[in-house]
C-alpha atoms as a PDB file:
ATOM      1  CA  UNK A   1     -12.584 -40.390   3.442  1.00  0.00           C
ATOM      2  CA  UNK A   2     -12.625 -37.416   5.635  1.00  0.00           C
ATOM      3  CA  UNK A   3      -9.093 -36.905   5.631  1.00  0.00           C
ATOM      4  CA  UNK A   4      -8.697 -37.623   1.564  1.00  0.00           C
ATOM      5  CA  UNK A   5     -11.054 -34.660   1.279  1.00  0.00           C
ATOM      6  CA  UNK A   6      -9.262 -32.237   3.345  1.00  0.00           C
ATOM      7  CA  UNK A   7      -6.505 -32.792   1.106  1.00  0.00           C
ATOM      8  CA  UNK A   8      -7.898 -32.630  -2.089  1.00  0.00           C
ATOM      9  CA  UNK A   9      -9.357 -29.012  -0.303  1.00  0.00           C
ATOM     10  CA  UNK A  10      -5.695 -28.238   0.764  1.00  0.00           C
ATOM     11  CA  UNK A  11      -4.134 -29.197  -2.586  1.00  0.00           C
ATOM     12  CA  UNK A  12      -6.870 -26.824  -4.068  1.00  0.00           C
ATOM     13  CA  UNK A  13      -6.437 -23.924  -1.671  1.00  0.00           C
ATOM     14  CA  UNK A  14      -2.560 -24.309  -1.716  1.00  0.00           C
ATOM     15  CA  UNK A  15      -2.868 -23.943  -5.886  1.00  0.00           C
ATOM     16  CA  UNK A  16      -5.390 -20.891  -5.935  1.00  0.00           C
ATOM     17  CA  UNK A  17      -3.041 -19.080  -3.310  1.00  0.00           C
ATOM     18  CA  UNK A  18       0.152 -20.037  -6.215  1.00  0.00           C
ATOM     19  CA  UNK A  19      -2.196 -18.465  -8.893  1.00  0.00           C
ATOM     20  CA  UNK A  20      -2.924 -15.512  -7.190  1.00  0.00           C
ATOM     21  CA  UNK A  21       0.637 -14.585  -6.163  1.00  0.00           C
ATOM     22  CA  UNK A  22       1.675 -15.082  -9.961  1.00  0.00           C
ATOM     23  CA  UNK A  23      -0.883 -12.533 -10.828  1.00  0.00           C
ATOM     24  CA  UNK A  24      -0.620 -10.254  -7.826  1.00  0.00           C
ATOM     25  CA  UNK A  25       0.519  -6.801  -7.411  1.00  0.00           C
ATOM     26  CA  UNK A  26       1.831  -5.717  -3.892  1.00  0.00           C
ATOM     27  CA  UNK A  27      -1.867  -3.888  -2.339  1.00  0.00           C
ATOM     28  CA  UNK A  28      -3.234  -7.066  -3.449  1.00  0.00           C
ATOM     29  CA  UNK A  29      -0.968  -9.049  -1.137  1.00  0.00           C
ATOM     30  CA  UNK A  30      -0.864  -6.707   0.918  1.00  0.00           C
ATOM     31  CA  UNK A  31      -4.620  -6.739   1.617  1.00  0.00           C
ATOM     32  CA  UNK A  32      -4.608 -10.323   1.569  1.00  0.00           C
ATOM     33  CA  UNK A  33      -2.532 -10.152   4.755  1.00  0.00           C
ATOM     34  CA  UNK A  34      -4.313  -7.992   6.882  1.00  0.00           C
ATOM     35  CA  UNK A  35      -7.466  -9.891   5.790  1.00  0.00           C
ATOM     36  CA  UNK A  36      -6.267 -13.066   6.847  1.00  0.00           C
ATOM     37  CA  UNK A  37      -4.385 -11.227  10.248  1.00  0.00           C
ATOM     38  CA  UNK A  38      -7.744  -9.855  11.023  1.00  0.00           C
ATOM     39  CA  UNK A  39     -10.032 -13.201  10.380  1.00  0.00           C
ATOM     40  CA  UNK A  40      -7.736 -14.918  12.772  1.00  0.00           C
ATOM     41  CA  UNK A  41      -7.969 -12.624  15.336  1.00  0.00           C
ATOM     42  CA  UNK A  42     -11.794 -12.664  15.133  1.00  0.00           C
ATOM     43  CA  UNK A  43     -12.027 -16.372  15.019  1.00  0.00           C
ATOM     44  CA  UNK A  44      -9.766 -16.628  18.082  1.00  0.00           C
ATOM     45  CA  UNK A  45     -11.566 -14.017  19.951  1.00  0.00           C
ATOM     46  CA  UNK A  46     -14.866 -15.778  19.249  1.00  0.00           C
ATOM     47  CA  UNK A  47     -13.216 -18.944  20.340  1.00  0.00           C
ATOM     48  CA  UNK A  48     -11.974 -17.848  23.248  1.00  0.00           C
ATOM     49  CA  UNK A  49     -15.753 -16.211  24.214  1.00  0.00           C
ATOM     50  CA  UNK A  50     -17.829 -19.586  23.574  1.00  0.00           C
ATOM     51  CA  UNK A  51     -15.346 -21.523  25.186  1.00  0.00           C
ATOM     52  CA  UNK A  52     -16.323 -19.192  28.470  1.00  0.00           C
ATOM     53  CA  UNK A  53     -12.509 -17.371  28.343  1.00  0.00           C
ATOM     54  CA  UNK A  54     -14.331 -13.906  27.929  1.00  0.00           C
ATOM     55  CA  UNK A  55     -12.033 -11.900  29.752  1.00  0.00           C
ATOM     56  CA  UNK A  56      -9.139 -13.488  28.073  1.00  0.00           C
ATOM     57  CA  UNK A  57     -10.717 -12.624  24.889  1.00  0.00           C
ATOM     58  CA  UNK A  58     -10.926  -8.694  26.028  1.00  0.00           C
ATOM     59  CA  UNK A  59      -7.491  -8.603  26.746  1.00  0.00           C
ATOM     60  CA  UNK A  60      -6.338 -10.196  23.669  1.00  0.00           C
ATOM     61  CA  UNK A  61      -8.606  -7.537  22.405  1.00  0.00           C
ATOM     62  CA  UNK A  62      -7.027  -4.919  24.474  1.00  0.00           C
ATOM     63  CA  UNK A  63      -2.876  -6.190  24.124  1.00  0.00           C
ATOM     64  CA  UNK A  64      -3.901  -5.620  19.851  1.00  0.00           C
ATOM     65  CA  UNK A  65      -5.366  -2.564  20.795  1.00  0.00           C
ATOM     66  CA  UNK A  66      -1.954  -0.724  20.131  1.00  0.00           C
ATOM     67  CA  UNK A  67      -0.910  -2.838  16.863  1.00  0.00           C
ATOM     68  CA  UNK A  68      -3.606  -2.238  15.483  1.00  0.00           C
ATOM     69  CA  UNK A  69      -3.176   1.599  16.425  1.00  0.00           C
ATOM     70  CA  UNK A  70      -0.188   1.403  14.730  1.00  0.00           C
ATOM     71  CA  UNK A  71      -1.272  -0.047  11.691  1.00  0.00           C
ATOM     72  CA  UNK A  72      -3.972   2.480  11.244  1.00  0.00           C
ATOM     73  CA  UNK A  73      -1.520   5.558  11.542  1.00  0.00           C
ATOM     74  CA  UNK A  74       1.110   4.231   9.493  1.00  0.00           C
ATOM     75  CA  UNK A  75      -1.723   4.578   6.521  1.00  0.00           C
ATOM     76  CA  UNK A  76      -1.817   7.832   6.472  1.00  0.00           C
ATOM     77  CA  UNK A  77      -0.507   9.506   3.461  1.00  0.00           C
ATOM     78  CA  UNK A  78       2.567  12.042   3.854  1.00  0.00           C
ATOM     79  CA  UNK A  79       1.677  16.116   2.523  1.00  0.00           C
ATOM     80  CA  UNK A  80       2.548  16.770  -0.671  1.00  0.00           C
ATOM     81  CA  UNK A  81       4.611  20.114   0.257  1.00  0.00           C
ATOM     82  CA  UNK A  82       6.706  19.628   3.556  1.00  0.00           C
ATOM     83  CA  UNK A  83       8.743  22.463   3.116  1.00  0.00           C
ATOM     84  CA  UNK A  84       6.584  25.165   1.323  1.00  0.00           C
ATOM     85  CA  UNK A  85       6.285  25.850  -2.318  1.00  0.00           C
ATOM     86  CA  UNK A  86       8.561  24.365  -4.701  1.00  0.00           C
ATOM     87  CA  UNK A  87      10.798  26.644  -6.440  1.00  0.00           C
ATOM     88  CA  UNK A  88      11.621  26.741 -10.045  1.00  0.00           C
ATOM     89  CA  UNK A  89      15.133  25.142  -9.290  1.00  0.00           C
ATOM     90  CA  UNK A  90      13.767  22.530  -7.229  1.00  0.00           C
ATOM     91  CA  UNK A  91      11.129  22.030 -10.243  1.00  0.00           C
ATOM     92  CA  UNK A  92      13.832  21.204 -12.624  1.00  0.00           C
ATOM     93  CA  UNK A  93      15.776  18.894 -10.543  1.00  0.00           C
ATOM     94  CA  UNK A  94      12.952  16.791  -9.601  1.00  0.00           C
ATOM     95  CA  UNK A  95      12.194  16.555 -13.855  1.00  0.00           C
ATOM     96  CA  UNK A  96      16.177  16.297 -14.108  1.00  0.00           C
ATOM     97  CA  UNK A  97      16.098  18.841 -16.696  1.00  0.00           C
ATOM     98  CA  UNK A  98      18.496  22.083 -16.594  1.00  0.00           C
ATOM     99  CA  UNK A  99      17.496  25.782 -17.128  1.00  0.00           C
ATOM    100  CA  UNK A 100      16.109  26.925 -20.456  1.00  0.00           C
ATOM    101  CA  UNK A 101      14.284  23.523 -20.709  1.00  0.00           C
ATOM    102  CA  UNK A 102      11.669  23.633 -23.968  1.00  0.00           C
ATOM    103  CA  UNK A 103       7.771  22.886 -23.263  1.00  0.00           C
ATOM    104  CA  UNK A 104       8.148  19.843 -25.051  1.00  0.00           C
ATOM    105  CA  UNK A 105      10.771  18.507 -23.078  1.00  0.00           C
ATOM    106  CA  UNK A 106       9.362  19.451 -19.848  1.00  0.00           C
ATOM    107  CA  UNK A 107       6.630  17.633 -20.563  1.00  0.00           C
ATOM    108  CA  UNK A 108       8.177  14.661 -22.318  1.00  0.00           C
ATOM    109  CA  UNK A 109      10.662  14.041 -18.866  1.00  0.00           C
ATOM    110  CA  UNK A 110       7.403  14.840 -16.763  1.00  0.00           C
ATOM    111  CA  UNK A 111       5.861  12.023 -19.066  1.00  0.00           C
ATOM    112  CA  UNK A 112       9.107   9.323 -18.669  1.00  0.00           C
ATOM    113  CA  UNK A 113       9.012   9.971 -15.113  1.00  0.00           C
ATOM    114  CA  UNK A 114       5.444   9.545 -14.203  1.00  0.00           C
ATOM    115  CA  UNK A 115       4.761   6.536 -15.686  1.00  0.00           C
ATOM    116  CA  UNK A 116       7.863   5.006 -13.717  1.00  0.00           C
ATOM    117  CA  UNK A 117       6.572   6.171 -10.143  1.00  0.00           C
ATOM    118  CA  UNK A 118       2.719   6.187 -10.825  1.00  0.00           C
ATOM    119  CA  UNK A 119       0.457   5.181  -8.012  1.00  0.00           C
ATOM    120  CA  UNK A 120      -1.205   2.773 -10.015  1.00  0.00           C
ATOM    121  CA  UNK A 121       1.747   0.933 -10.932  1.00  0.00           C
ATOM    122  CA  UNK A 122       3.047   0.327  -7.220  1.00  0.00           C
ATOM    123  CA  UNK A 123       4.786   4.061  -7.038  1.00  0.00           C
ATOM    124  CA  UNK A 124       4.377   6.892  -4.504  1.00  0.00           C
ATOM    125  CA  UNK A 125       1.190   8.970  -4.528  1.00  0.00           C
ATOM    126  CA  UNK A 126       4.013  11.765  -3.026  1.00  0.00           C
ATOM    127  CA  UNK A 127       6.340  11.454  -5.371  1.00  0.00           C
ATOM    128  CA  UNK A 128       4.048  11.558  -8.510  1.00  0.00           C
ATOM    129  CA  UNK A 129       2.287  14.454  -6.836  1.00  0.00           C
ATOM    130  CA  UNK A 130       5.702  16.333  -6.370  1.00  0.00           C
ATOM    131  CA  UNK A 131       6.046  15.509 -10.378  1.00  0.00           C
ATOM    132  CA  UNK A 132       2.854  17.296 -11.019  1.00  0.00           C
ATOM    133  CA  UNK A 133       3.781  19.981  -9.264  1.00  0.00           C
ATOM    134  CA  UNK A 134       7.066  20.287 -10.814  1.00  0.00           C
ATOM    135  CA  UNK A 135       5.559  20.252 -14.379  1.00  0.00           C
ATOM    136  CA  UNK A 136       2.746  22.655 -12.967  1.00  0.00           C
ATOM    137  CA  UNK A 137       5.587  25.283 -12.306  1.00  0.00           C
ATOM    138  CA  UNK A 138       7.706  24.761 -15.318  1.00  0.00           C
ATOM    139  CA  UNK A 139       4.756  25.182 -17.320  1.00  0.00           C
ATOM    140  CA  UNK A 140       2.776  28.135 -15.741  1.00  0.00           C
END
């Protein structure tokens, strides 16, 4: 009976996990992971102190230490201007427009191109802040 119930709950668990990655977008997996990464390590740290293997639980503790480090850096977001102001030329080429470009189609290739790399749909927060800026000089 026992074991019929684990699989129903393993059936069940296995189908919710095929739902979700139908409907997923990459931060959701992504979280998902380092969720699950994080509950194992606590549950085998808490193992390994109940089961009287303290000190081998502190230097699990202390060999993730730099992982997790790692992990925390590599979050960071890069500067939106790395090497000083964008120029006018620079402005254009990122918008792939050419000199003498109207308002309207500044804005219309700032409008094509933002809704490609938007954060929001799984783009870079650097590139569609260099965008901005690009439109912000072509327009000022």
């Amino acid at each position: 009976m026992h074991y019929l119930l684990l699989g129903i709950g393993v059936i069940l668990g296995t189908y919710g996990l095929y739902r979700f990655f139908l409907n997923a977008n990459l931060k959701q997996i992504t979280a998902l992971l380092m969720v699950s990464v994080f509950t194992v390590i606590c549950v085998a740290l808490f193992f390994l102190a109940i089961t009287g293997r303290l000190p081998a639980a502190l230097g699990l503790l202390a060999a993730l230490w730099p992982i997790t480090l790692a992990l925390w850096h590599k979050r960071k977001k890069p500067s939106v201007s790395s090497s000083g102001p964008m120029t006018r030329s620079e402005a254009l080429e990122v918008l792939g427009l050419k000199e003498g470009a109207s308002t309207e189609e500044i804005k219309d290739a700032h409008k094509k191109l933002i809704k490609k790399t938007h954060p929001d749909k799984e783009g870079s927060e650097w590139l569609a802040a260099k965008i901005n800026q690009a439109k912000d000089i072509l327009l000022s």
